[in-house]
Protein backbone atom coordinates (compact mmCIF):
# COMPACT_ATOMS: atom_id res chain seq x y z
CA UNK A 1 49.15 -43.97 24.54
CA UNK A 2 49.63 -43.91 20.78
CA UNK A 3 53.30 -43.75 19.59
CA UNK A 4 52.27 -40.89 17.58
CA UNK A 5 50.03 -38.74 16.60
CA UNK A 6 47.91 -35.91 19.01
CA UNK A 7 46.12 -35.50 22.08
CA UNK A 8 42.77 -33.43 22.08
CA UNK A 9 40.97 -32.59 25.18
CA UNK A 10 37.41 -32.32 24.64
CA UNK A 11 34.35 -31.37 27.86
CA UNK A 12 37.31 -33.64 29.72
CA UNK A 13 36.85 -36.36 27.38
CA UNK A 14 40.67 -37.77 25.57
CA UNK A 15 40.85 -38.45 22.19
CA UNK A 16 44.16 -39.53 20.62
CA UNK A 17 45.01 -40.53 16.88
CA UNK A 18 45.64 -42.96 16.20
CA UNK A 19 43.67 -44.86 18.71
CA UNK A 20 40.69 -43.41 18.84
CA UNK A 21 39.32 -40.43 16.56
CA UNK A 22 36.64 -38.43 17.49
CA UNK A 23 32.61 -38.87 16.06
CA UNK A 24 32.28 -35.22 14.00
CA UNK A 25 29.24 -33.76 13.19
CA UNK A 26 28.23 -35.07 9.58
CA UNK A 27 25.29 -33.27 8.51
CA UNK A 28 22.19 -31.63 10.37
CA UNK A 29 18.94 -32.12 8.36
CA UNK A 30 15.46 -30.29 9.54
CA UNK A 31 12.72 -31.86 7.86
CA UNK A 32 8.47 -30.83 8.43
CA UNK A 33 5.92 -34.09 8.76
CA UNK A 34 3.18 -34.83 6.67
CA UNK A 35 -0.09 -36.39 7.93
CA UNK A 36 2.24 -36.10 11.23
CA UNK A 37 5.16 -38.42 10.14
CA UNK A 38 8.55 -37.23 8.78
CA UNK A 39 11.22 -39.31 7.15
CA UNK A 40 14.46 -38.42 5.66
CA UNK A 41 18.23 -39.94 4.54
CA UNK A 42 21.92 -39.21 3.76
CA UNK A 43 24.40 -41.36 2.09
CA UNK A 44 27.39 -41.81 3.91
CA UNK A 45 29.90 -45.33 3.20
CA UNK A 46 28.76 -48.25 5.28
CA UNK A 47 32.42 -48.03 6.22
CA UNK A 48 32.57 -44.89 8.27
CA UNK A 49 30.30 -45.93 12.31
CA UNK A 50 27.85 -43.35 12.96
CA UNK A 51 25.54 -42.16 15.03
CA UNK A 52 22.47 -40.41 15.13
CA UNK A 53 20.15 -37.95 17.25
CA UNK A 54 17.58 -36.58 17.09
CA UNK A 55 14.48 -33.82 18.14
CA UNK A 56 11.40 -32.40 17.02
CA UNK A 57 9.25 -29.38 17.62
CA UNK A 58 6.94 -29.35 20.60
CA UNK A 59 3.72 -31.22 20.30
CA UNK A 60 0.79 -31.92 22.19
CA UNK A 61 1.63 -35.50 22.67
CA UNK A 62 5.00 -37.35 22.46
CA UNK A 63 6.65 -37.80 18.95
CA UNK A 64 8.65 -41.25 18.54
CA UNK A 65 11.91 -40.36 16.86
CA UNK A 66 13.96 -43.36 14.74
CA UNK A 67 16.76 -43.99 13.15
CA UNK A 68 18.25 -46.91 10.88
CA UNK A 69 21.37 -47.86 8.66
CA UNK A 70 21.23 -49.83 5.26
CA UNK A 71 24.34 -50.10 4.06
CA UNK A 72 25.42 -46.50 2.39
CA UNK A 73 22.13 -45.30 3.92
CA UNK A 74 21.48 -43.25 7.20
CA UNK A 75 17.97 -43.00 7.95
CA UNK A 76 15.66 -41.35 10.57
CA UNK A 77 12.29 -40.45 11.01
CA UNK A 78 9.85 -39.09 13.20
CA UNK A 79 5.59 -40.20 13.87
CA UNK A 80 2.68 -38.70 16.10
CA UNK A 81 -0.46 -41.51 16.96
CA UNK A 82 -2.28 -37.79 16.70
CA UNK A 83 -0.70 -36.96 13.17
CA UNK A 84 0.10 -33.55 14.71
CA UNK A 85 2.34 -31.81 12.60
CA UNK A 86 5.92 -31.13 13.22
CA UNK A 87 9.58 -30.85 12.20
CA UNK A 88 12.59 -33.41 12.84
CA UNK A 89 15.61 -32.27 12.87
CA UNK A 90 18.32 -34.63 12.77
CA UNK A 91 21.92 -34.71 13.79
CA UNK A 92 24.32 -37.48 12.30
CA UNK A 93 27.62 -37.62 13.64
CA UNK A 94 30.08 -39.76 12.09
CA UNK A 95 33.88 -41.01 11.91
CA UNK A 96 34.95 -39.56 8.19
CA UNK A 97 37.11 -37.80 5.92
CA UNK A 98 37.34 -33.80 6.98
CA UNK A 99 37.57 -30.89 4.68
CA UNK A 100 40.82 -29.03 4.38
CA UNK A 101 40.06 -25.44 6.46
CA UNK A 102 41.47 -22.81 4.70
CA UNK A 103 43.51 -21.76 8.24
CA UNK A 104 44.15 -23.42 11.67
CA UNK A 105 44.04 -26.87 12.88
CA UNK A 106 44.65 -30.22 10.39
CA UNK A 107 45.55 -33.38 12.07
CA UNK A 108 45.23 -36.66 10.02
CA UNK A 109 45.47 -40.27 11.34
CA UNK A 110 48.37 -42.95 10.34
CA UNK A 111 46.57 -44.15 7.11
CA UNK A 112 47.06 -39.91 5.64
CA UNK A 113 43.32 -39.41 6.61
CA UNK A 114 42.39 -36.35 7.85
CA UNK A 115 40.22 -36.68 10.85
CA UNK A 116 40.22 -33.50 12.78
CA UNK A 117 40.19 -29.58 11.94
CA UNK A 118 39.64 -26.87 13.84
CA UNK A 119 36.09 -26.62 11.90
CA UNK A 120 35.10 -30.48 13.16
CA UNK A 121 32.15 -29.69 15.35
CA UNK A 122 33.14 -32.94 17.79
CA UNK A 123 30.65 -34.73 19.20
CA UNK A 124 30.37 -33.63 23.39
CA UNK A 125 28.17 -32.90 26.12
CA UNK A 126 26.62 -36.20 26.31
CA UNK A 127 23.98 -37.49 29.12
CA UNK A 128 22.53 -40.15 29.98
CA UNK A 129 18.52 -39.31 30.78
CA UNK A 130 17.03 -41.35 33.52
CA UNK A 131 18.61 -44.02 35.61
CA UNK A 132 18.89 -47.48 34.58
CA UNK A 133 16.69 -50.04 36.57
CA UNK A 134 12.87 -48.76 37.40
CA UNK A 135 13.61 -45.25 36.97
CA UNK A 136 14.71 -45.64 33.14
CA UNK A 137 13.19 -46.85 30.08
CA UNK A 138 9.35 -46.38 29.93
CA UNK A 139 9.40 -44.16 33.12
CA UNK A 140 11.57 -41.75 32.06
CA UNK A 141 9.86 -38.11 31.90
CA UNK A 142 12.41 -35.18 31.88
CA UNK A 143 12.69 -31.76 30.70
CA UNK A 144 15.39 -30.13 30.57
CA UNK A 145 16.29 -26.04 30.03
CA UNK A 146 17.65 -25.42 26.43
CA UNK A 147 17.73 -27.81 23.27
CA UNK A 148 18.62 -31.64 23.56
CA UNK A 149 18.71 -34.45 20.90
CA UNK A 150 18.37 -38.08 21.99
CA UNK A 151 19.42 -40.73 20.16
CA UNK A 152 16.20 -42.82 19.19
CA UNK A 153 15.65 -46.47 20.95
CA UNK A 154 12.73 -48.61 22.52
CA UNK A 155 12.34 -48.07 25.97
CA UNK A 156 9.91 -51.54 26.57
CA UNK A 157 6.47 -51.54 25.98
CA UNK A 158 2.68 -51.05 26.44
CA UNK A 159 0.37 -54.20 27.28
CA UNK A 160 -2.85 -53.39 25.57
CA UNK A 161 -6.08 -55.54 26.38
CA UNK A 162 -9.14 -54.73 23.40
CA UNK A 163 -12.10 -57.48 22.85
CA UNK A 164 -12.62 -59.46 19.41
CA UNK A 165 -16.04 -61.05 19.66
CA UNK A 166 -16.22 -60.71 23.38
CA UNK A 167 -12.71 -62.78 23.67
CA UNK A 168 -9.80 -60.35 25.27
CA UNK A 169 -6.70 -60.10 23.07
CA UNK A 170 -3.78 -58.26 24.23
CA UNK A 171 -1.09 -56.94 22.15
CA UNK A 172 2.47 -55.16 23.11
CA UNK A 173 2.43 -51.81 21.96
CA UNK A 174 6.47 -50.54 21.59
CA UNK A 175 7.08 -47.52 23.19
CA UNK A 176 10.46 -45.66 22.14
CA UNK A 177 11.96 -42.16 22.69
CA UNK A 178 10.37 -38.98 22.14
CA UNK A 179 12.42 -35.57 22.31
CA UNK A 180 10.21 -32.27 22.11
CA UNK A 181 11.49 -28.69 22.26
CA UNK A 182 9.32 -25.78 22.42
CA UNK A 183 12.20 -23.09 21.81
CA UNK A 184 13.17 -23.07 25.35
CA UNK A 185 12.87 -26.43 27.32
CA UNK A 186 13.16 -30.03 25.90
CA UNK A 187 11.00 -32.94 27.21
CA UNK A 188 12.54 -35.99 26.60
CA UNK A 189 10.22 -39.83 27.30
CA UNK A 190 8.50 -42.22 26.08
CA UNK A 191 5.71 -42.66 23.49
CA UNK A 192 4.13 -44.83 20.44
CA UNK A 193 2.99 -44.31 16.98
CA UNK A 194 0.33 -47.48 17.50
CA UNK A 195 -3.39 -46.02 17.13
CA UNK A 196 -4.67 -49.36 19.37
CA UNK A 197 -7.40 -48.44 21.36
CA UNK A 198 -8.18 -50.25 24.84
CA UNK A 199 -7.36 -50.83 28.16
CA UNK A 200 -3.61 -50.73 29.69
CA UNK A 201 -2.92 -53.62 31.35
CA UNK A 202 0.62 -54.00 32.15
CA UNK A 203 3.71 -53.03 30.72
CA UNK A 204 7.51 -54.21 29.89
CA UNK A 205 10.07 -51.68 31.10
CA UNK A 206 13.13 -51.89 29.18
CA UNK A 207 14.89 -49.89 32.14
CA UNK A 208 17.64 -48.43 29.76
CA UNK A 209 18.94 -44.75 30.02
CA UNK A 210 18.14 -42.18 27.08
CA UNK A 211 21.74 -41.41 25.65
CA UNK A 212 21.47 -37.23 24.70
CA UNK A 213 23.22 -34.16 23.71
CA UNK A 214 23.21 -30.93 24.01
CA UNK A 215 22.53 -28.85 20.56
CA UNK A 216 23.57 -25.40 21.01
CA UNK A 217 27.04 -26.03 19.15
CA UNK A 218 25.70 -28.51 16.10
CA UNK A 219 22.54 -25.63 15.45
């Protein structure tokens, strides 16, 4: 227990400065595809960890979801193999500097940072989709009622057998999360961006759990 400092309750979940500090919403960004691909990026100091999560609107077929960090630079993305169209919309949560509320809450840390208000919107409500083992990575096919974000990963892969002069080749087609709502259910699996066209033949199962929240209080 920290010497000083507070302790915040959150969905059961104990966060005391200074020795740990809660992840706090950053920014939500909703961006529409083109060609059925969206892209997008904030700048936040390589210095501050963060997260990200993310969704899209419902489509036909599953819509891989990414993220990536480069140095000051947060980036996500979403594709379709069908180039349906869509929108992303993004969540990054992040350890960082909070504005000064006008009223209420201010707590700062032991360096005179301030890192919670009574505006942070705290990152909560976190589940784990699918069960690691068999049941998780590739296999995992859930919806849920109301509007989830996952946070974007490979969940193995496809094995993919096509002929090149009459000699089989087989590739290893990623497959990686896909999070669709429809404005009142989210399905949350697995899916690829790769147009390869041929015969399944196998697969690699990563077997990891989908990590996912709950959007209602970041929307």
């Amino acid at each position: 227990m920290s010497k000083f400092g507070a302790f915040i309750n959150v969905n059961g979940n104990p966060f005391v400065t200074p020795d740990s500090t809660p992840f706090c919403l950053y920014r939500k960004v909703v961006i529409n595809s083109s060609g059925g691909v969206a892209s997008g990026s904030v700048t936040l100091s390589s210095s501050f960890p963060a997260i990200v999560f993310c969704k899209t609107s419902y489509t036909q077929f599953p819509t891989v979801v990414g993220a990536s960090r480069n140095g000051d630079s947060i980036g996500f993305s979403s594709g379709n193999r069908n180039k349906e169209e869509h929108s992303l919309s993004a969540y990054i949560f992040a350890i960082f500097p909070q504005s000064l509320p006008k009223w209420g809450l201010a707590i700062w840390d032991e360096k005179g940072q301030l890192v919670l208000t009574n505006e942070s919107k705290v990152l909560s409500d976190i589940l784990t989709i699918g069960t690691p083992g068999n049941d998780g990575g590739i296999n995992i096919d859930q919806t849920l009622n109301g509007s989830y974000a996952v946070c974007p990963g490979d969940l193995g892969a496809l094995l993919v057998q096509y002929y090149v002069q009459g000699q089989p080749q087989i590739v290893a087609v990623t497959a990686s999360t896909c999070c669709r709502y429809n404005g009142s259910t989210t399905r949350i699996n697995a899916g690829t961006t790769s147009n390869d066209t041929g015969s399944i033949v196998g697969n690699i199962n990563n077997g990891n759990g989908i990590i996912s929240i709950k959007t209602d209080n970041y929307d």
